[in-house]
PDB file of N, CA and C in Angstrom:
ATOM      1  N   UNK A   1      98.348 108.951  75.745  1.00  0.00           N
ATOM      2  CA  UNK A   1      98.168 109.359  77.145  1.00  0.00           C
ATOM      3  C   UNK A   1      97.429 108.274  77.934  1.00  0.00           C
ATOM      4  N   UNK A   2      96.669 107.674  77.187  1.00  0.00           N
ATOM      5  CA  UNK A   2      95.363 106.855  78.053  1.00  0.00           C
ATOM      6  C   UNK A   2      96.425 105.180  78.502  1.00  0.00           C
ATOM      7  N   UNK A   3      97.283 105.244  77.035  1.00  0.00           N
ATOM      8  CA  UNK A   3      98.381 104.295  77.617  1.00  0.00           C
ATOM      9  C   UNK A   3      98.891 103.934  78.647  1.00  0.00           C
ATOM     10  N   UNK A   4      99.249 104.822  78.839  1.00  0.00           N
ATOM     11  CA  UNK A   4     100.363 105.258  79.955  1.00  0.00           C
ATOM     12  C   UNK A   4      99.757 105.312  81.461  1.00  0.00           C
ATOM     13  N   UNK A   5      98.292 105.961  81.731  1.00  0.00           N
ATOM     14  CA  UNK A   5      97.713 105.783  82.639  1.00  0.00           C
ATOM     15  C   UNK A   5      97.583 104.463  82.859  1.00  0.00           C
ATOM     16  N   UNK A   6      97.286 103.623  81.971  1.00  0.00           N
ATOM     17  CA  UNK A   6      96.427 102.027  82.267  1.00  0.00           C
ATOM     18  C   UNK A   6      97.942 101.412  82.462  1.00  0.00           C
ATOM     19  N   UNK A   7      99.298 101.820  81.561  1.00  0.00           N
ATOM     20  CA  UNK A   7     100.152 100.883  82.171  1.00  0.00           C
ATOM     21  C   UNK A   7     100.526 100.926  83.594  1.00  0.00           C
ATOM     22  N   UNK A   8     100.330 102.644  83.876  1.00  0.00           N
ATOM     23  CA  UNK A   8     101.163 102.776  85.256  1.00  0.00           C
ATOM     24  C   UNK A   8      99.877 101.925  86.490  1.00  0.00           C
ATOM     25  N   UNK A   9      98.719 102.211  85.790  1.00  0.00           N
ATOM     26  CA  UNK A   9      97.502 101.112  86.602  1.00  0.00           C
ATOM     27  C   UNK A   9      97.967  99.901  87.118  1.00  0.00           C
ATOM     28  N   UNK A  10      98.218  99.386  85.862  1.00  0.00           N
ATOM     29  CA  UNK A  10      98.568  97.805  85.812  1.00  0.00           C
ATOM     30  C   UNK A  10     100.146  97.691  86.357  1.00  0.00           C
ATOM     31  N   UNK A  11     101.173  98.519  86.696  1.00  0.00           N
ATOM     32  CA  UNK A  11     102.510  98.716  87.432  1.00  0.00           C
ATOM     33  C   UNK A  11     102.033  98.083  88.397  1.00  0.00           C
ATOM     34  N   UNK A  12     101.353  99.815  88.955  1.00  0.00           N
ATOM     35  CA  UNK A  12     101.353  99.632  90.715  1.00  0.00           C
ATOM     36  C   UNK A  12     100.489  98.796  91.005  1.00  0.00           C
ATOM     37  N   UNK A  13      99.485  97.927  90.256  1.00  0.00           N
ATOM     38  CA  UNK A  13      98.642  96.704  90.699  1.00  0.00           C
ATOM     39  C   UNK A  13      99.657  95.735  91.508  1.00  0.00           C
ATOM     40  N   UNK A  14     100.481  95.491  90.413  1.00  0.00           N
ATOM     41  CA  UNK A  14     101.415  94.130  90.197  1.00  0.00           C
ATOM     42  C   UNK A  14     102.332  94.191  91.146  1.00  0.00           C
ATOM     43  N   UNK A  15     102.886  95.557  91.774  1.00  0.00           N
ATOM     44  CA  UNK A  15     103.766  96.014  92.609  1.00  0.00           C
ATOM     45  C   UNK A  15     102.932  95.601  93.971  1.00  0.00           C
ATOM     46  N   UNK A  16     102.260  96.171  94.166  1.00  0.00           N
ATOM     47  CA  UNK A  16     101.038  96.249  95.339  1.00  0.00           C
ATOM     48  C   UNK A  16     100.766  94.470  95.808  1.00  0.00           C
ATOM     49  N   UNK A  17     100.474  93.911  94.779  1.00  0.00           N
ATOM     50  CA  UNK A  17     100.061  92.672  94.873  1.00  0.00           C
ATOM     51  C   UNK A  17     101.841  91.562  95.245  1.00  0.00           C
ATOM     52  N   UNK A  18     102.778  92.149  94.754  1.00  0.00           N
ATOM     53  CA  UNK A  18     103.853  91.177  94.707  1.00  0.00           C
ATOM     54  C   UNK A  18     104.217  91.861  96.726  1.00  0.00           C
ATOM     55  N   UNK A  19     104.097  93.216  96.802  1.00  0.00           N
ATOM     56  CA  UNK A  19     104.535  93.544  98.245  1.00  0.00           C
ATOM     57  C   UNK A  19     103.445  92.435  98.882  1.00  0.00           C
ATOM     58  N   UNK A  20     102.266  92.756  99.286  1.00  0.00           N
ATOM     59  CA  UNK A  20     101.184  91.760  99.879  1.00  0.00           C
ATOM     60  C   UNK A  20     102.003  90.263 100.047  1.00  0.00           C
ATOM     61  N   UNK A  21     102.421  89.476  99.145  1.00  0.00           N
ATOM     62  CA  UNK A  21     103.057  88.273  98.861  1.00  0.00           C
ATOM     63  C   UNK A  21     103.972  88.373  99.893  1.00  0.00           C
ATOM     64  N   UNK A  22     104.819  89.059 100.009  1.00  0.00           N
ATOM     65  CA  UNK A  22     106.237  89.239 100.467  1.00  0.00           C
ATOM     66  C   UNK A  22     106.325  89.704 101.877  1.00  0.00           C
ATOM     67  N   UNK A  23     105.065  90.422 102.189  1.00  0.00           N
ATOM     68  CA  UNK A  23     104.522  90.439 103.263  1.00  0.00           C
ATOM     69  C   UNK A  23     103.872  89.622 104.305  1.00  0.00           C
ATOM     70  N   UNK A  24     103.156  89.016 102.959  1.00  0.00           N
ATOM     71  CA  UNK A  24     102.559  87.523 104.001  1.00  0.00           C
ATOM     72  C   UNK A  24     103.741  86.263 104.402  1.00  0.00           C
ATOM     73  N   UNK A  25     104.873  86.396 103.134  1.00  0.00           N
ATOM     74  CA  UNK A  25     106.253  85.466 103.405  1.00  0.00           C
ATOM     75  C   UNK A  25     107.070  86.144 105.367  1.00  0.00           C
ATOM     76  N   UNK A  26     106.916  87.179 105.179  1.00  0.00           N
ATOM     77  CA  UNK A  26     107.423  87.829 106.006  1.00  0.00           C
ATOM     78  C   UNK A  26     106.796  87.301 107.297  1.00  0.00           C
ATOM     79  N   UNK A  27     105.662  87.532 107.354  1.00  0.00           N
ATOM     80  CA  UNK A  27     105.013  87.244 108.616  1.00  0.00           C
ATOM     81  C   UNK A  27     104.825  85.793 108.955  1.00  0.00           C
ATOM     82  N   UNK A  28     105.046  85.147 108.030  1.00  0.00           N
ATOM     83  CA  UNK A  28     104.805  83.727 108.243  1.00  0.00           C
ATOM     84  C   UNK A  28     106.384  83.039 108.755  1.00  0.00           C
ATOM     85  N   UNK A  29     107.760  83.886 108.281  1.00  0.00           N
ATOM     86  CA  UNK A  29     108.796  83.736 108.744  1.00  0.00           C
ATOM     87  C   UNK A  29     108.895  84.231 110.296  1.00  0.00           C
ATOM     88  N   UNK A  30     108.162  85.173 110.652  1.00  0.00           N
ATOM     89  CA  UNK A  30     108.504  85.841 112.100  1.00  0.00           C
ATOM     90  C   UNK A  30     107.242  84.972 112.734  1.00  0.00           C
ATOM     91  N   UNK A  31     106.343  84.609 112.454  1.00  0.00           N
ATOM     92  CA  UNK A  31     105.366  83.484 113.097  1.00  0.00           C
ATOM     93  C   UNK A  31     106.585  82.233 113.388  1.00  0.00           C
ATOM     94  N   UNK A  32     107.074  81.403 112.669  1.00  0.00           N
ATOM     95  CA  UNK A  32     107.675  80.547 112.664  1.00  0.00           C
ATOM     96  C   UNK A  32     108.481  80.445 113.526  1.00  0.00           C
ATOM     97  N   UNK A  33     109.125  81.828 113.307  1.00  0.00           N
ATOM     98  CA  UNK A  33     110.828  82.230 114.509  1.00  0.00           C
ATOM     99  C   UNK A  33     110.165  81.877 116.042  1.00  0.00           C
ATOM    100  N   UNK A  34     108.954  83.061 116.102  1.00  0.00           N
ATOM    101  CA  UNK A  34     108.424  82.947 117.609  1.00  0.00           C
ATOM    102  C   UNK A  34     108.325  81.342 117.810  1.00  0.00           C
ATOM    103  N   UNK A  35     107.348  80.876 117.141  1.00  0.00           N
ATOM    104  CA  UNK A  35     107.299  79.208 117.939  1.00  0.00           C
ATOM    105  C   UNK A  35     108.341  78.927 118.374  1.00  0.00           C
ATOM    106  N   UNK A  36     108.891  78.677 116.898  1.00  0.00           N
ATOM    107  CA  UNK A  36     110.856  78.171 117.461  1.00  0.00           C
ATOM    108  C   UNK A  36     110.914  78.903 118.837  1.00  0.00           C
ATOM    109  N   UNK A  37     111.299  80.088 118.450  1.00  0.00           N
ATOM    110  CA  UNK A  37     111.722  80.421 120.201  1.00  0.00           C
ATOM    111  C   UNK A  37     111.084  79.521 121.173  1.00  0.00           C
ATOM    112  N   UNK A  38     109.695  80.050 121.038  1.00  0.00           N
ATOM    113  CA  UNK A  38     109.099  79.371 122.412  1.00  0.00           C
ATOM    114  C   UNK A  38     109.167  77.799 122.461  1.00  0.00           C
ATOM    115  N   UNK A  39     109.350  77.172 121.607  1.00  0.00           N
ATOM    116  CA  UNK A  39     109.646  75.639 121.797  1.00  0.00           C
ATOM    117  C   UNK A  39     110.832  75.241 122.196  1.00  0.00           C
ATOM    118  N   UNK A  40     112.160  76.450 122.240  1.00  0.00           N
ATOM    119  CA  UNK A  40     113.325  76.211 122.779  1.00  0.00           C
ATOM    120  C   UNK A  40     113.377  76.247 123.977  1.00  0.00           C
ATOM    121  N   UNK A  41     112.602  77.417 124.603  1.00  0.00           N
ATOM    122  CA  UNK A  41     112.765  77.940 125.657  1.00  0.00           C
ATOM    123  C   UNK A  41     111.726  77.075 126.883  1.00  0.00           C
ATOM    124  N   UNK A  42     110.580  76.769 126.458  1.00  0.00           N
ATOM    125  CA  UNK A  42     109.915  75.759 127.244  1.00  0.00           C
ATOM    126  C   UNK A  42     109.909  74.535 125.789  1.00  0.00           C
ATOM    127  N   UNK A  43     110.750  73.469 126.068  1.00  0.00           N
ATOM    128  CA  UNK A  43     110.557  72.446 125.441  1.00  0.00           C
ATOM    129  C   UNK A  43     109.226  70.935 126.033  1.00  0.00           C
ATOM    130  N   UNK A  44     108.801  70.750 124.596  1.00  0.00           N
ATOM    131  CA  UNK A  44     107.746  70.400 125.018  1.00  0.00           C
ATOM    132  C   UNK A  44     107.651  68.741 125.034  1.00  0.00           C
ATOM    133  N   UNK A  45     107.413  68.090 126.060  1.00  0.00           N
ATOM    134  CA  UNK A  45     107.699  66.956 126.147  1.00  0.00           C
ATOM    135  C   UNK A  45     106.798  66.115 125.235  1.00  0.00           C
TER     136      UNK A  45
END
């Protein structure tokens, strides 16, 4: 029983921690997009 608790522990750690990752990829892709935009739209001499 005590197994099974500590694996499902150590699951949703690893789960939790890989979303966070994928999250910060995420936001750093929609950071990126905006500049782009705005460097299209007022280009900067």
């Amino acid at each position: 029983m005590t197994l099974v608790v500590v694996s499902i522990v150590i699951a949703s750690t690893l789960v939790v921690n890989y979303l966070k990752k994928e999250e910060v990829k995420r936001v750093d892709i929609l950071v990126n997009a905006i500049k782009f935009q705005q460097e299209v739209t007022t280009p900067s001499l």
